[in-house]
Protein backbone atom coordinates (compact mmCIF):
# COMPACT_ATOMS: atom_id res chain seq x y z
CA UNK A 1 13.08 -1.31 -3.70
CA UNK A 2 15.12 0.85 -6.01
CA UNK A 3 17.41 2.83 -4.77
CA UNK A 4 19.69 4.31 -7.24
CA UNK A 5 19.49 4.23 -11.37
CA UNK A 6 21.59 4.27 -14.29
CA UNK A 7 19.83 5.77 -17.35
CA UNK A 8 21.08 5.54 -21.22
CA UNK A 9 20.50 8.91 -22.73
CA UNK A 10 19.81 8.46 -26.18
CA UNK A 11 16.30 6.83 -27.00
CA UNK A 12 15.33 6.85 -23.25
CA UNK A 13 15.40 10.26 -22.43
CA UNK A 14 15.90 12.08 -25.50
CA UNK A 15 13.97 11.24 -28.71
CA UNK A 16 13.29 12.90 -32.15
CA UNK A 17 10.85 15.73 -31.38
CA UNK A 18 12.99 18.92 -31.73
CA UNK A 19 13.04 21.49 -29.20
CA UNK A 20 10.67 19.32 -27.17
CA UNK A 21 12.77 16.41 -26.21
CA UNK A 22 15.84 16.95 -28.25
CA UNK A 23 18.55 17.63 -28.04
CA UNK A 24 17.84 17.48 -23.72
CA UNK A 25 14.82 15.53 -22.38
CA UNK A 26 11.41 17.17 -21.78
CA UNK A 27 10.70 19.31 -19.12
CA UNK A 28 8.84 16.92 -16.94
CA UNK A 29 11.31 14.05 -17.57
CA UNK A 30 14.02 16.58 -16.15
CA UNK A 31 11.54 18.10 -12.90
CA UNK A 32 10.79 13.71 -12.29
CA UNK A 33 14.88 13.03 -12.06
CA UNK A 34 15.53 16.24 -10.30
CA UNK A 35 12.35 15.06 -8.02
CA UNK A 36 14.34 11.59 -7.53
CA UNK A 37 17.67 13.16 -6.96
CA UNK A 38 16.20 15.36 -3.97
CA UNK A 39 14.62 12.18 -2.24
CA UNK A 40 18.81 10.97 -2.41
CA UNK A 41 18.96 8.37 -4.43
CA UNK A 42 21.52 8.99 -7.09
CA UNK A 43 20.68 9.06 -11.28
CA UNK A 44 23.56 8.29 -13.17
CA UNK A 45 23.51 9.18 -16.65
CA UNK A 46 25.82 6.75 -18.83
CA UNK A 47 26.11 7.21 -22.31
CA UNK A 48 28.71 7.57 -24.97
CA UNK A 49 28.39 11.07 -25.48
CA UNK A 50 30.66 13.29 -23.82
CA UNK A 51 30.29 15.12 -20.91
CA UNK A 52 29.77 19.00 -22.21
CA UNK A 53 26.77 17.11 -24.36
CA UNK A 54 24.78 16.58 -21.10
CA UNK A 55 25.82 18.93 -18.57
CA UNK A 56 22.48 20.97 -19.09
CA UNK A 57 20.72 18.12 -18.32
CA UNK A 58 22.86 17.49 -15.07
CA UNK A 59 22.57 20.77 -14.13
CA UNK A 60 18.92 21.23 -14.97
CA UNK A 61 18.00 18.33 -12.48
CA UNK A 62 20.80 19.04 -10.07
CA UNK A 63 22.34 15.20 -10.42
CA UNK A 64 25.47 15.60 -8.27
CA UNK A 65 26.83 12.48 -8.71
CA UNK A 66 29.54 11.05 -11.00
CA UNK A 67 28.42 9.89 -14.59
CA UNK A 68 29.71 7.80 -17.39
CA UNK A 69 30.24 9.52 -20.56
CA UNK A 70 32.19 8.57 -23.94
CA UNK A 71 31.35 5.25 -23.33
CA UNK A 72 32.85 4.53 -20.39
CA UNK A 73 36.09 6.74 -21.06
CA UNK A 74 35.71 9.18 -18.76
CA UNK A 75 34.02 9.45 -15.40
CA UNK A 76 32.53 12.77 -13.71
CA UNK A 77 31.19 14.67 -11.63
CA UNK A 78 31.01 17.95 -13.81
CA UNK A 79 28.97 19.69 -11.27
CA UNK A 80 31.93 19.55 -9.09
CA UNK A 81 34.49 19.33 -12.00
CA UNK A 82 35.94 16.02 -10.83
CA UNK A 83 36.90 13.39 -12.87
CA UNK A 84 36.69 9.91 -11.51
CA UNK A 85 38.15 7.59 -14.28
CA UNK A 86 39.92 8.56 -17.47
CA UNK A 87 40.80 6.02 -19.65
CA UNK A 88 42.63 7.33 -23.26
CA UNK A 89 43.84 5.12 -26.07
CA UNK A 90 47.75 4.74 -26.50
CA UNK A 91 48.27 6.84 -29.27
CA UNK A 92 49.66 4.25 -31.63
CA UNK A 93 47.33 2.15 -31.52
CA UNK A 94 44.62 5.66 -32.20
CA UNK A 95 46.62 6.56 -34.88
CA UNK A 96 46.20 3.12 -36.43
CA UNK A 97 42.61 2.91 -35.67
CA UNK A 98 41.71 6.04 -37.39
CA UNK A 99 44.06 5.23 -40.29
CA UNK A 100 42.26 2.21 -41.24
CA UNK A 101 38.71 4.19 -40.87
CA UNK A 102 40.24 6.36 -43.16
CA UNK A 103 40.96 4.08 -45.53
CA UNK A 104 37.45 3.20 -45.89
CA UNK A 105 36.27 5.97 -46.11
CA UNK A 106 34.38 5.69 -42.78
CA UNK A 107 32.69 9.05 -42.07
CA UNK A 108 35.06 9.08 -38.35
CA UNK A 109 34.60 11.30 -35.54
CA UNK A 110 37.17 11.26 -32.90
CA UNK A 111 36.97 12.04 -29.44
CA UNK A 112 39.51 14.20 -27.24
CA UNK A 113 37.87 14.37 -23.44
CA UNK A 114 36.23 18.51 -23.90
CA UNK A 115 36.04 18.51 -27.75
CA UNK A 116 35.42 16.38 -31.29
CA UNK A 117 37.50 16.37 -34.33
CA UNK A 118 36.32 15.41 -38.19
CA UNK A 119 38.19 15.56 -41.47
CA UNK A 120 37.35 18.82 -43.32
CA UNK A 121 36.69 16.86 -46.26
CA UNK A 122 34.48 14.83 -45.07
CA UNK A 123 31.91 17.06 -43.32
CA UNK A 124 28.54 16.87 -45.29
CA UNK A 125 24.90 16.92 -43.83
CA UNK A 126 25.53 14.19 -40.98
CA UNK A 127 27.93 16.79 -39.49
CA UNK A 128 25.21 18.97 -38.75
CA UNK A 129 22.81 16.46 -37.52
CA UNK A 130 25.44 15.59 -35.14
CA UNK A 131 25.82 19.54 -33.55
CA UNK A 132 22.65 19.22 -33.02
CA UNK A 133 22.72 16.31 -31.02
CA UNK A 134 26.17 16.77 -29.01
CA UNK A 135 25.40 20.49 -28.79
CA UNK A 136 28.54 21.49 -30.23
CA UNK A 137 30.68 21.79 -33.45
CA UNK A 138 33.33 19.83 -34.32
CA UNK A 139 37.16 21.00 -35.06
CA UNK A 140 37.95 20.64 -37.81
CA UNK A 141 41.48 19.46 -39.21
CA UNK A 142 43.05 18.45 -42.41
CA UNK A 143 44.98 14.78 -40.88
CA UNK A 144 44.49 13.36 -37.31
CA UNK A 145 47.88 13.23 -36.86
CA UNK A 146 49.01 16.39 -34.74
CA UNK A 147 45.44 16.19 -32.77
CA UNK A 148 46.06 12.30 -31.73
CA UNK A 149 49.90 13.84 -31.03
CA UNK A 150 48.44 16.60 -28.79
CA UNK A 151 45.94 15.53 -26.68
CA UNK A 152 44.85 11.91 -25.64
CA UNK A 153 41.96 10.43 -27.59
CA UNK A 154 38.96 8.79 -25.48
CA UNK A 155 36.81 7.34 -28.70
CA UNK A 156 36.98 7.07 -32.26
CA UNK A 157 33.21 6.77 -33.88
CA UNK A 158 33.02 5.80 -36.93
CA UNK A 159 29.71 5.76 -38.68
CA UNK A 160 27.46 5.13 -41.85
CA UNK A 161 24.67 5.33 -43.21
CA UNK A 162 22.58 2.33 -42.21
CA UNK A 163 22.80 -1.24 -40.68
CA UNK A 164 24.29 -2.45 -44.26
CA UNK A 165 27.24 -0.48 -43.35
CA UNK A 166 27.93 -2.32 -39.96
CA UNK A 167 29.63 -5.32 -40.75
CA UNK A 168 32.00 -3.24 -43.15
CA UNK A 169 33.22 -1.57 -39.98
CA UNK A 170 33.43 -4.61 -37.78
CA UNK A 171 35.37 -6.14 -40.66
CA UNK A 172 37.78 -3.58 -40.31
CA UNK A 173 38.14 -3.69 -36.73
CA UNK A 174 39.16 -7.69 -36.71
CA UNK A 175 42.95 -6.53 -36.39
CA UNK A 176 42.50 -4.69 -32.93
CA UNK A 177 40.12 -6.96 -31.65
CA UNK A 178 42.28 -7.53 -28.59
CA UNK A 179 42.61 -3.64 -28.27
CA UNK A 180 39.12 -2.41 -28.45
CA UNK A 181 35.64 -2.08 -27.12
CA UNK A 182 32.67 -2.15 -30.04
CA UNK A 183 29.25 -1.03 -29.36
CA UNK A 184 26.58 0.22 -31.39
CA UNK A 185 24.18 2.39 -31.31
CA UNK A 186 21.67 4.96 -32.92
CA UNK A 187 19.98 8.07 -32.48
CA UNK A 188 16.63 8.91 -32.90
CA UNK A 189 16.81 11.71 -35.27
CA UNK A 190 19.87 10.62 -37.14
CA UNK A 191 18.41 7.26 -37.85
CA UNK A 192 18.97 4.88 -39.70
CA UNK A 193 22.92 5.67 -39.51
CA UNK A 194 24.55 3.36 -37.06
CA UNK A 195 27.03 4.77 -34.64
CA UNK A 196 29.70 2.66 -33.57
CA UNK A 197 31.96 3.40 -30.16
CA UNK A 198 35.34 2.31 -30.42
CA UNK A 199 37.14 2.66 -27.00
CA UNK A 200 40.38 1.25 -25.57
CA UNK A 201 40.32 -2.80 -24.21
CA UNK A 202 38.52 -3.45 -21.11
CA UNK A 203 36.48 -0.13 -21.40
CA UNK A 204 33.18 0.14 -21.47
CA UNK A 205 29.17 1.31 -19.83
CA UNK A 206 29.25 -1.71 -17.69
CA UNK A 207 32.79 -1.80 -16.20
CA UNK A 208 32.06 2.04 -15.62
CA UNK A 209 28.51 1.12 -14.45
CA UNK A 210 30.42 -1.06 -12.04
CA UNK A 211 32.87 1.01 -10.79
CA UNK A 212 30.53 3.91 -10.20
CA UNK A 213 28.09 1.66 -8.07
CA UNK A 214 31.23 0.53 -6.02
CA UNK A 215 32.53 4.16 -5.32
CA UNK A 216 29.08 5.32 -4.24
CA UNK A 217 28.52 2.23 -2.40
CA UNK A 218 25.36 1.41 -3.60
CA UNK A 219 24.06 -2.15 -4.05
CA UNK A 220 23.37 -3.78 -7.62
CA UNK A 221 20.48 -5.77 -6.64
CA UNK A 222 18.31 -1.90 -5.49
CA UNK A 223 19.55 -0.42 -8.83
CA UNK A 224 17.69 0.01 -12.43
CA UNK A 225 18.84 0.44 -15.23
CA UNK A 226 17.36 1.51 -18.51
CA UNK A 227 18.53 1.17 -21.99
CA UNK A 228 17.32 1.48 -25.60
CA UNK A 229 20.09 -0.68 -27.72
CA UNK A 230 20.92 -4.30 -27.83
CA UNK A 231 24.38 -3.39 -26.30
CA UNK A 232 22.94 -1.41 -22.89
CA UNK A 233 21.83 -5.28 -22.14
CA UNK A 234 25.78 -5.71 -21.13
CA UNK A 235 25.72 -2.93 -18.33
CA UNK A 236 22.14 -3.90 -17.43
CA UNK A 237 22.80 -7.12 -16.83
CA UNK A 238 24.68 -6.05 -13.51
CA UNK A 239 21.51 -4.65 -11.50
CA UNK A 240 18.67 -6.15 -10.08
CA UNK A 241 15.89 -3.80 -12.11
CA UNK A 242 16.37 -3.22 -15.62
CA UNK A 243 14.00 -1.05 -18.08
CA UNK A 244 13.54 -0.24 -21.87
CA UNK A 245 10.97 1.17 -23.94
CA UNK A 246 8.22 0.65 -26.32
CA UNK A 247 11.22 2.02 -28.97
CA UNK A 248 13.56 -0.25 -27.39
CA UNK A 249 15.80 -2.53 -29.40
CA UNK A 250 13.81 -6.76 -30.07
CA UNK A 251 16.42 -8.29 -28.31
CA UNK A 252 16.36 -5.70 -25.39
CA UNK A 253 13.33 -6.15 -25.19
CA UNK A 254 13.45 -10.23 -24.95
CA UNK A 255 15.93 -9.38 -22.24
CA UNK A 256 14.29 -7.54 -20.09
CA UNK A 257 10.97 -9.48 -20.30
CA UNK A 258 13.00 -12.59 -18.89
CA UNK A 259 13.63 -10.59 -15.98
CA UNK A 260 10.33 -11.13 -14.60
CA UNK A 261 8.43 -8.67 -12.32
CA UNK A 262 12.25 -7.22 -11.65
CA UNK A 263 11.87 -5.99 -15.67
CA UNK A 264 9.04 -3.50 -16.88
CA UNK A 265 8.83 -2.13 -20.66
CA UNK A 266 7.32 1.41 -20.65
CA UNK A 267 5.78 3.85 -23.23
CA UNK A 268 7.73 5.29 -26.14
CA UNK A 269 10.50 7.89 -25.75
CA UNK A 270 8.28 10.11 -27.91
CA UNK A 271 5.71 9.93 -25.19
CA UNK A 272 8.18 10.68 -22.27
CA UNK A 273 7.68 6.64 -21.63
CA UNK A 274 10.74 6.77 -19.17
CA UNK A 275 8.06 8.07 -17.08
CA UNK A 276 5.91 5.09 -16.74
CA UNK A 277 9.17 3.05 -15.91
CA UNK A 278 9.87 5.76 -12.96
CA UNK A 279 5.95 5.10 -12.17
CA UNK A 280 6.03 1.31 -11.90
CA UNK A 281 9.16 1.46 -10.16
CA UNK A 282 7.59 4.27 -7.77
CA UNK A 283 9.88 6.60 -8.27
């Protein structure tokens, strides 16, 4: 039996249909987690967005529970305004990170824990693709330098235009291999750019997804979790029920079919599919 979940945002609840389930899920998805969330079994939201990207949908369905945001950076219960875990880069090694972004002219986002920066120069019709989607403009600033000096940076996202473009950035990365945590992932309406989640060593959606699961005391083996992306398989792998969706990423997919009866794909995100996983889970 299920008895808590941990949901990816992005391509599970939210999809490409403007205004209908984007940029928050549609109306029934939210009244079904809300509907969960009364019975007491706690929804935890873990993306890589930050938190002031979701709160409508936390409030909306009254989850009062912590949640994982930016990608495991920062923990919280915003309903309550507590933070659980907060987990910034050193600034060096930031300030190098975003230097060598720079220097390929990596469109690069970067990620203080209640706001976003990008370069002036560099903001072009991704920019406002992205408002859309996080719900909120970035700063914007001439050099990183006094930002990354000011307040602590929780994720540096750089990202281009397609899947060409990933091994460009990974390339780049080799020098802070021991520093970092790389994922990727994607958006429905902004594809085919790739995003790609840089945060500090040894953080990350499943250490979080761990963590969480330990503080509310809730067992691994009567939790599902549901993903979109070849990299949610690494926070899935730690409950007993795992998810994804006709939209869902091949090797997801091969992932969670392997799980047995213990693994269900549902309908498209288009056609509120998260809803037949909450269905065959009886939820």
């Amino acid at each position: 039996m299920v008895r808590s979940l941990v949901l990816d945002i992005d391509g599970v609840l939210v999809g490409e249909k403007i205004g209908i389930n984007t940029p928050y899920p549609h109306q029934h998805v939210i009244s079904r987690l809300a509907s969960i969330r009364a019975k007491g079994i706690p929804v935890v939201l873990c993306t890589a967005k930050p938190h002031y990207s979701i709160i409508q949908i936390i409030e909306s369905a009254h989850l009062t529970n912590p949640h994982i945001t930016l990608a495991g950076g920062v923990v919280i219960d915003p309903i309550k305004d507590r933070i659980l875990e907060s987990h910034p880069f050193p600034k060096q090694i930031a300030k190098d990170i975003i230097r060598v972004c720079l220097q390929h002219n990596f469109y690069t986002e970067v990620y203080a824990r209640d706001t976003y920066y990008i370069l002036r120069s560099q903001q072009y019709e991704l920019t406002k693709i992205h408002t859309h989607i996080l719900q909120k403009k970035p700063g914007l600033v001439d050099s990183f330098d006094q930002m990354v000096e000011k307040q602590d940076v929780y994720k540096i996202l750089p990202i281009v235009p397609d899947e060409s473009g990933i091994k460009s950035v990974n390339d780049a990365l080799v020098p802070f291999k021991k520093s970092t945590e790389v994922t990727w992932s994607l958006h429905p309406i902004a594809n085919p750019h790739q995003f790609c989640n840089i945060a500090p060593a040894g953080i990350s959606k499943r250490q979080a997804t761990y963590n969480v699961l330990s503080h509310l005391k809730l067992d691994p083996s009567q939790t599902l979790a549901v993903g979109d992306s070849a990299s949610d398989q690494k926070f899935m792998e730690l409950t007993g029920f795992v998810a994804t969706l006709e939209n869902g990423q091949d090797p997801l997919k091969e992932f969670v079919k392997g799980k047995g009866v213990n693994g269900f794909i549902g309908g498209h995100v288009d056609d509120n599919g998260i809803l037949t996983i909450l269905d065959h889970f009886h939820l």
